[in-house]
C-alpha atoms as a PDB file:
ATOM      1  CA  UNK A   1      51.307  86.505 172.811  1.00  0.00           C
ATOM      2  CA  UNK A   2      51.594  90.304 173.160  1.00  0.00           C
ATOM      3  CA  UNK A   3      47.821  91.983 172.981  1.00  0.00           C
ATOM      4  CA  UNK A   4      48.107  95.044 170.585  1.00  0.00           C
ATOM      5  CA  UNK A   5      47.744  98.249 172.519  1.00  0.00           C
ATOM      6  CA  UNK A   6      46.624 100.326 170.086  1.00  0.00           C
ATOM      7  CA  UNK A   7      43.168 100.860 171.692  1.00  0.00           C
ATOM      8  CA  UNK A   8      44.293 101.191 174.732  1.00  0.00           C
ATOM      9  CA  UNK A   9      43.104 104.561 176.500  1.00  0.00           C
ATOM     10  CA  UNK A  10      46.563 105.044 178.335  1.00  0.00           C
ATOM     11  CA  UNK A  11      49.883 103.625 176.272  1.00  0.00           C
ATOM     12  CA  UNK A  12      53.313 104.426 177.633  1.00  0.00           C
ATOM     13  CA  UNK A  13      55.952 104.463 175.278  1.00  0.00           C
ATOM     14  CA  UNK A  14      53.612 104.495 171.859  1.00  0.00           C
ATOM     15  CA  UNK A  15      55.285 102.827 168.841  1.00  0.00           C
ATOM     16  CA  UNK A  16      54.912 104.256 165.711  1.00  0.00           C
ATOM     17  CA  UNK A  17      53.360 107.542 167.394  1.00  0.00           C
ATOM     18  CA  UNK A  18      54.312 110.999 166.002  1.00  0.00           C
ATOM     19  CA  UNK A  19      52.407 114.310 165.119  1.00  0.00           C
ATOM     20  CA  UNK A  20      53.801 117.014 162.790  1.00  0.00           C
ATOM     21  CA  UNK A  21      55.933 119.282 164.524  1.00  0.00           C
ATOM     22  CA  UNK A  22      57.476 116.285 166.339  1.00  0.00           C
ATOM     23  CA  UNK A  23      61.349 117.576 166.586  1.00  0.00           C
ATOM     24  CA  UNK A  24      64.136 114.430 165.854  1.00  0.00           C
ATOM     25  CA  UNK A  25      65.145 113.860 169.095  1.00  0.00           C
ATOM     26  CA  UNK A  26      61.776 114.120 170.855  1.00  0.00           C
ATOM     27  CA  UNK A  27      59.868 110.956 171.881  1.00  0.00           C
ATOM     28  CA  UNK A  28      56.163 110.211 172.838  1.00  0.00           C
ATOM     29  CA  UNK A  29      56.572 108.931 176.507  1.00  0.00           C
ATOM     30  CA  UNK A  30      52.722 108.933 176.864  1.00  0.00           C
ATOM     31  CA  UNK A  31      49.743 108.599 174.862  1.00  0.00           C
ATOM     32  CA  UNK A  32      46.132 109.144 176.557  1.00  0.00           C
ATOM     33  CA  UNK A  33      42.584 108.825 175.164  1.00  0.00           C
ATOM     34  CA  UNK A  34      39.378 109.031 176.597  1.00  0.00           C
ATOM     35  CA  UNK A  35      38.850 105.947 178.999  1.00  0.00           C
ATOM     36  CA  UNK A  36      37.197 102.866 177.150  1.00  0.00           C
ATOM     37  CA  UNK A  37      34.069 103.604 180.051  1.00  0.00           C
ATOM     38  CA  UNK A  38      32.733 106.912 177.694  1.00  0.00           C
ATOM     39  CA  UNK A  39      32.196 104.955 175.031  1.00  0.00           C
ATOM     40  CA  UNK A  40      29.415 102.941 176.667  1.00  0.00           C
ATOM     41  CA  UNK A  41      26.864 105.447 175.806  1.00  0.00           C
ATOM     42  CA  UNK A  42      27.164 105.505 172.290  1.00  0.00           C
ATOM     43  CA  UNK A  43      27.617 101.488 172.136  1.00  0.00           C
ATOM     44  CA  UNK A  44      23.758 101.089 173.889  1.00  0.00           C
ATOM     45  CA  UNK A  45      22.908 103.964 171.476  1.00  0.00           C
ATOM     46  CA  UNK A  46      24.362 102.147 168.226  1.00  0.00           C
ATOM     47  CA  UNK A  47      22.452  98.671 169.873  1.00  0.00           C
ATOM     48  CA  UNK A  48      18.999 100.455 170.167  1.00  0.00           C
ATOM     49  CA  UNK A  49      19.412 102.603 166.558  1.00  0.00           C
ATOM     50  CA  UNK A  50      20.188  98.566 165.635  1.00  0.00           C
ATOM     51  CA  UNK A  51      17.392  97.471 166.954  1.00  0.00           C
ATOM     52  CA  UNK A  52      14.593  99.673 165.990  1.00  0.00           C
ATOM     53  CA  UNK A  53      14.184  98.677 162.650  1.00  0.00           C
ATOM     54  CA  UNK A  54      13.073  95.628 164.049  1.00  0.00           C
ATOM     55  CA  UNK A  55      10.085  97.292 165.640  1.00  0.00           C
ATOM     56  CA  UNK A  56       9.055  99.806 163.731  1.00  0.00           C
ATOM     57  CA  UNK A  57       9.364  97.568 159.787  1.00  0.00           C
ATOM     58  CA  UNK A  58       6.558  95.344 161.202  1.00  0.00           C
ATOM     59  CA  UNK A  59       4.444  98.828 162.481  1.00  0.00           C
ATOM     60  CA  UNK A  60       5.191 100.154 158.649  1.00  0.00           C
ATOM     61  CA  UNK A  61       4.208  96.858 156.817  1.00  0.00           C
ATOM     62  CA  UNK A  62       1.007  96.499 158.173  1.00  0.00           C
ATOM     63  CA  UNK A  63      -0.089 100.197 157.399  1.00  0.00           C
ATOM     64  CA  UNK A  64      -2.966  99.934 154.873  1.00  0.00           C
ATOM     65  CA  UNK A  65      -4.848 101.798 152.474  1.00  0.00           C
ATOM     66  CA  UNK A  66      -8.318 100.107 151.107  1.00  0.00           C
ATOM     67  CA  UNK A  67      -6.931  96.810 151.922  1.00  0.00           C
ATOM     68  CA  UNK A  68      -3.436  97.578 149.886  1.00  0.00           C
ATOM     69  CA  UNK A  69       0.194  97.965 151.706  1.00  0.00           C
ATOM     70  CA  UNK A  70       0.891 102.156 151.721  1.00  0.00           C
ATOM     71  CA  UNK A  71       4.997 101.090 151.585  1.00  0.00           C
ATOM     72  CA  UNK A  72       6.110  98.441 149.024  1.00  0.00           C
ATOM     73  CA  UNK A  73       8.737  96.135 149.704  1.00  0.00           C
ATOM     74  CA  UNK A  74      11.595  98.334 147.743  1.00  0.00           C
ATOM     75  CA  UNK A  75      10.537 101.108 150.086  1.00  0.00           C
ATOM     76  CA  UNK A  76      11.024  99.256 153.236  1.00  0.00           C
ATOM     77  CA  UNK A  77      14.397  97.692 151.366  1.00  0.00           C
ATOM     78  CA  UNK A  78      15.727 101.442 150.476  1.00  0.00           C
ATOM     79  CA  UNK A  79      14.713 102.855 154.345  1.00  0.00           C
ATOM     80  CA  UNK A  80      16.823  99.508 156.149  1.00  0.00           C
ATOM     81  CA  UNK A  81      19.786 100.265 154.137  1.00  0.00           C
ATOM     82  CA  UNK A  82      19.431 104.089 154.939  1.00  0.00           C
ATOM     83  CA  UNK A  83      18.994 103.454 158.718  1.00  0.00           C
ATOM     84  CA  UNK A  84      21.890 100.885 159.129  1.00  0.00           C
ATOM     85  CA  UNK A  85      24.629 103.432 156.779  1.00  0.00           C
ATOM     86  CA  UNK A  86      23.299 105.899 159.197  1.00  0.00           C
ATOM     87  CA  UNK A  87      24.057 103.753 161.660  1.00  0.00           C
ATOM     88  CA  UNK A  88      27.411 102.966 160.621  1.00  0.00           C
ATOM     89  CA  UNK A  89      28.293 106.455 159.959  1.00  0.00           C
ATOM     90  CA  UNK A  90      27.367 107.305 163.859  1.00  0.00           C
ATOM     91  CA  UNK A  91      29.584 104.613 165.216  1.00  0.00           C
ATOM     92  CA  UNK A  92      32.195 105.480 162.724  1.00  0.00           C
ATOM     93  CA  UNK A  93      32.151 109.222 163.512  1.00  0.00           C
ATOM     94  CA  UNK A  94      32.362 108.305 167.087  1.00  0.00           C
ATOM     95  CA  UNK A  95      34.925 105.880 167.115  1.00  0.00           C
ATOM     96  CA  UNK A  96      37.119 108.119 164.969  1.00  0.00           C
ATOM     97  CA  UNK A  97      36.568 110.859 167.699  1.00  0.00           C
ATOM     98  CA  UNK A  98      37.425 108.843 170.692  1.00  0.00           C
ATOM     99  CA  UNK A  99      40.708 107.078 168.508  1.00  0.00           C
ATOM    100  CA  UNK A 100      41.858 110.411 167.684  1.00  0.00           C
ATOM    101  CA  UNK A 101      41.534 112.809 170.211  1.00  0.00           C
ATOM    102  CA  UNK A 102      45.037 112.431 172.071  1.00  0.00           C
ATOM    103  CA  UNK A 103      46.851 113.688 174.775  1.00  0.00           C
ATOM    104  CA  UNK A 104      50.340 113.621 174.441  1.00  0.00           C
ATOM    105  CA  UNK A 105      53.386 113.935 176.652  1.00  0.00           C
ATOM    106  CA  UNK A 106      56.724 113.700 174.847  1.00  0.00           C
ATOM    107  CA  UNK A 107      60.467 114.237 176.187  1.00  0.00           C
ATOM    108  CA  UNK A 108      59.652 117.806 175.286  1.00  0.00           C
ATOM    109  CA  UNK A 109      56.070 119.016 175.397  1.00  0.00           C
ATOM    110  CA  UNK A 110      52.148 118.357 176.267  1.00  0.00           C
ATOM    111  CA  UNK A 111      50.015 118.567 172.904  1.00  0.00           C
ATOM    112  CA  UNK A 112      46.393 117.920 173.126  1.00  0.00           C
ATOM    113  CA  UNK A 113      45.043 116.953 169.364  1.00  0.00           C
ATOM    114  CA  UNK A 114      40.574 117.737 169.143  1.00  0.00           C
ATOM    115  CA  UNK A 115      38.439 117.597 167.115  1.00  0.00           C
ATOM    116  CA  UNK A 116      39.823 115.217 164.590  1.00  0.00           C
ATOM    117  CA  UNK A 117      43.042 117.137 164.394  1.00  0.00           C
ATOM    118  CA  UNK A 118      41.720 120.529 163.659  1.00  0.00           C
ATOM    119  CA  UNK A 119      42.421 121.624 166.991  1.00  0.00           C
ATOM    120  CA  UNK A 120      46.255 120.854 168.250  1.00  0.00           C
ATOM    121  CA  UNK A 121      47.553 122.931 171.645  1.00  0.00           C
ATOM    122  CA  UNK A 122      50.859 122.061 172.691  1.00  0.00           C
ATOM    123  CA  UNK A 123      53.440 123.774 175.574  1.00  0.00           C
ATOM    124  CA  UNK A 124      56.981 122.784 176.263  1.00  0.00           C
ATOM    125  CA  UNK A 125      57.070 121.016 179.556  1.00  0.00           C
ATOM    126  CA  UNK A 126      59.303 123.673 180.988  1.00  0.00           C
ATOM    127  CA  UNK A 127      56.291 126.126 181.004  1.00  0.00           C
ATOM    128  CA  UNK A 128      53.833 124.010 183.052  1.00  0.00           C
ATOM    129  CA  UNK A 129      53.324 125.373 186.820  1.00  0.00           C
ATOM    130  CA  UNK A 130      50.468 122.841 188.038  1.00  0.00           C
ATOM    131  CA  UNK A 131      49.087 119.366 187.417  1.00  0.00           C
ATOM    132  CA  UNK A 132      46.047 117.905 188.799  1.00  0.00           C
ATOM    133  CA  UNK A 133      43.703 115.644 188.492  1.00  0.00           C
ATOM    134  CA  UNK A 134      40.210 115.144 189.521  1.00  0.00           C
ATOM    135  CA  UNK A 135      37.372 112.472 189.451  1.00  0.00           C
ATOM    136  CA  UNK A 136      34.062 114.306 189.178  1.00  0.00           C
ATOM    137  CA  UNK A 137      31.517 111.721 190.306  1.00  0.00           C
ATOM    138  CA  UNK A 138      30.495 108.634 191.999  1.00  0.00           C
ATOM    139  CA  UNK A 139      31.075 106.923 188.619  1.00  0.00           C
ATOM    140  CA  UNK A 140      33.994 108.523 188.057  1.00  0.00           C
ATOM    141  CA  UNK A 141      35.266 106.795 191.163  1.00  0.00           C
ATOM    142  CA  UNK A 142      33.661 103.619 190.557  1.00  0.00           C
ATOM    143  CA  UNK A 143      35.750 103.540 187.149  1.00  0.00           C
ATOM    144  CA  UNK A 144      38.876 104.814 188.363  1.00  0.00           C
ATOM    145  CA  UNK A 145      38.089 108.166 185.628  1.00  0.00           C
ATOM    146  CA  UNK A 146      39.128 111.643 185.726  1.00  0.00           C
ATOM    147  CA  UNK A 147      40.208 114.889 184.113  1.00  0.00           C
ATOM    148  CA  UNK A 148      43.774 116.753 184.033  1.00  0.00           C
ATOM    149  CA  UNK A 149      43.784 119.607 184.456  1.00  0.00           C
ATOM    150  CA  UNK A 150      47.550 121.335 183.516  1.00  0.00           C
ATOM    151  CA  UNK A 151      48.049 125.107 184.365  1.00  0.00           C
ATOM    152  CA  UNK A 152      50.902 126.756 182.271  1.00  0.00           C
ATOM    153  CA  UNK A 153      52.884 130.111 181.451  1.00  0.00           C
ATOM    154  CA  UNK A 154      52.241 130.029 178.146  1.00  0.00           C
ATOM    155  CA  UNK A 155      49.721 131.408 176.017  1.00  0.00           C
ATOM    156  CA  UNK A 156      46.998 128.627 176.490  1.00  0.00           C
ATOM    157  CA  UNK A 157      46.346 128.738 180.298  1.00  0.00           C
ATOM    158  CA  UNK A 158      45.374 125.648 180.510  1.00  0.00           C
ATOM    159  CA  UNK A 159      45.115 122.369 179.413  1.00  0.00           C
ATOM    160  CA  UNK A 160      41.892 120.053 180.618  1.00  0.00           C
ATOM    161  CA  UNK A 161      41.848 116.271 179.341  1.00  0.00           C
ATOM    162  CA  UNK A 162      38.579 114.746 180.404  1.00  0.00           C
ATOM    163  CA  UNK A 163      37.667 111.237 181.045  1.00  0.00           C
ATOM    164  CA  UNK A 164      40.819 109.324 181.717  1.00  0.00           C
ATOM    165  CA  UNK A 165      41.871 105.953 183.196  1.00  0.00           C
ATOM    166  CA  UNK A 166      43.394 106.053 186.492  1.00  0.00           C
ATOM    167  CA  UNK A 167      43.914 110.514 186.701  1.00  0.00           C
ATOM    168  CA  UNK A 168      46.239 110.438 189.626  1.00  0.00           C
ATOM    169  CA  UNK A 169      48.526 107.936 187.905  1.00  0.00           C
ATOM    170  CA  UNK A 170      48.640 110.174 184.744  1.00  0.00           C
ATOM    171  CA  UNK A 171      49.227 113.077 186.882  1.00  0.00           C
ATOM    172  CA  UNK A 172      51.832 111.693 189.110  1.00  0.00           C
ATOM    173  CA  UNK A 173      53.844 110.834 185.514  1.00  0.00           C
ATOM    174  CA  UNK A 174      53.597 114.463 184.245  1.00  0.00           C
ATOM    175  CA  UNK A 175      54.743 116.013 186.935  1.00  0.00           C
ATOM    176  CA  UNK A 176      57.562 113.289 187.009  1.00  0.00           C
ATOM    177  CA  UNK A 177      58.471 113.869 183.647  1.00  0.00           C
ATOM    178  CA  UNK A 178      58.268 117.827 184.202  1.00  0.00           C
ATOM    179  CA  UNK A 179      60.204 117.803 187.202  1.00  0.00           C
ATOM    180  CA  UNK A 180      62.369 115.932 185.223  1.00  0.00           C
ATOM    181  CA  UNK A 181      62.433 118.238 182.341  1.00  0.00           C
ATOM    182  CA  UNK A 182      63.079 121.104 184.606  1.00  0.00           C
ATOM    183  CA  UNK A 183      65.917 119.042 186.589  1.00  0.00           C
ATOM    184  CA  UNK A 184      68.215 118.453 183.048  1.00  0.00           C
ATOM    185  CA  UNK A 185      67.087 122.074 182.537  1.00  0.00           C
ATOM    186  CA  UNK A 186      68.401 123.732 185.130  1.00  0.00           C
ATOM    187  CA  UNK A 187      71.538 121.377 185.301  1.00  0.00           C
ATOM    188  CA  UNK A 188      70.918 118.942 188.090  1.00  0.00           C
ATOM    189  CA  UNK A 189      71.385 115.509 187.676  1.00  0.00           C
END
C-alpha cells in the first residue's frame, strides 16, 4: 500500500498541485515545505499548554475564601474549554502555516507562497544565476536541514527557503532543472 505523501516536506512530482497563475503546459516538478524536524517545538509546546490545566485546576480549586471555594465548578468548566480551543487554535494556526508555506519549482518557474498565501514571489527559471544551500548548525546537520538560498536577475534578488530536508539534494535538482531550462532555451539538446 502506497503511504499518502501529502505531508511530506519534499514531494517530487505533486498530484493535484497547482497555484493561480499556473500556465497549461507548466507542471509542478517539486514541492518543498519546512522539514517535519521544525515542527517539534510547537508539538512539546501544544503537550505542555495540554498539560497545564492539569496543574494549575487543582491550585485554583483549593483557593478559599472563609472556608468557601473563590471559583465554582462552571468557572473552572468555562476556563478548560477556553484553554483547550486556545489550544486547538495554536496547533491549528501552526499546522496551517507549516502545510502551506510552499516552495515550488515547476517546468517554468520558482514561486515561494508565505504567509498563508498572502505573500507569493515567483521568477522564471531562466532568470536564476545561483543556487545554494546551507545547513546552519550542529542540528541542522544532525537532521540533514538547510536553507536555499536562489540568487536571480529579476526583481526579487533573492529567494531564501529555510528549514528543508536534505538542502544539497534540493539544490542539486534546481540547478538540474535550470540548467535544463536554459539548455531547451538556448536550443541544445
Amino acid at each position: 500500500m502506497k503511504r499518502p505523501q501529502y505531508l511530506n516536506s519534499l514531494i517530487k512530482n505533486p498530484e493535484n498541485t497547482s497555484y493561480e497563475g499556473k500556465d497549461h503546459d507548466e507542471e509542478v516538478l517539486l514541492l518543498i515545505r519546512r522539514s517535519i524536524v521544525t515542527t517539534f517545538t510547537w508539538f512539546i509546546g501544544g503537550i505542555v499548554y495540554f498539560v497545564t490545566p492539569f496543574i494549575i485546576i487543582p491550585l485554583i480549586k483549593s483557593v478559599t475564601y472563609d472556608g468557601r471555594a473563590v471559583f465554582d465548578n462552571f468557572f473552572i468548566l468555562c476556563l478548560i474549554f477556553f484553554w483547550y480551543m486556545s489550544l486547538f487554535g495554536y496547533l491549528l494556526r501552526e499546522f496551517l502555516d507549516w502545510y502551506f508555506e510552499v516552495f515550488l519549482v515547476t517546468t517554468k518557474k520558482i514561486i515561494d507562497i508565505d504567509k498563508g498565501a498572502t505573500n507569493i514571489s515567483e521568477t522564471l527559471l531562466t532568470n536564476v544565476q545561483d543556487v545554494t544551500s546551507e545547513t546552519p548548525s550542529m542540528f541542522a546537520q544532525i537532521f540533514n536541514i538547510g536553507n536555499i538560498k536562489i540568487q536571480t536577475a529579476a526583481e526579487t534578488k533573492e529567494f531564501e527557503f529555510g528549514m528543508v530536508d536534505d538542502p544539497s539534494k534540493v539544490r542539486d535538482f534546481i540547478s538540474d532543472t535550470v540548467a535544463r531550462k536554459d539548455q531547451t532555451s538556448h536550443g541544445i539538446n
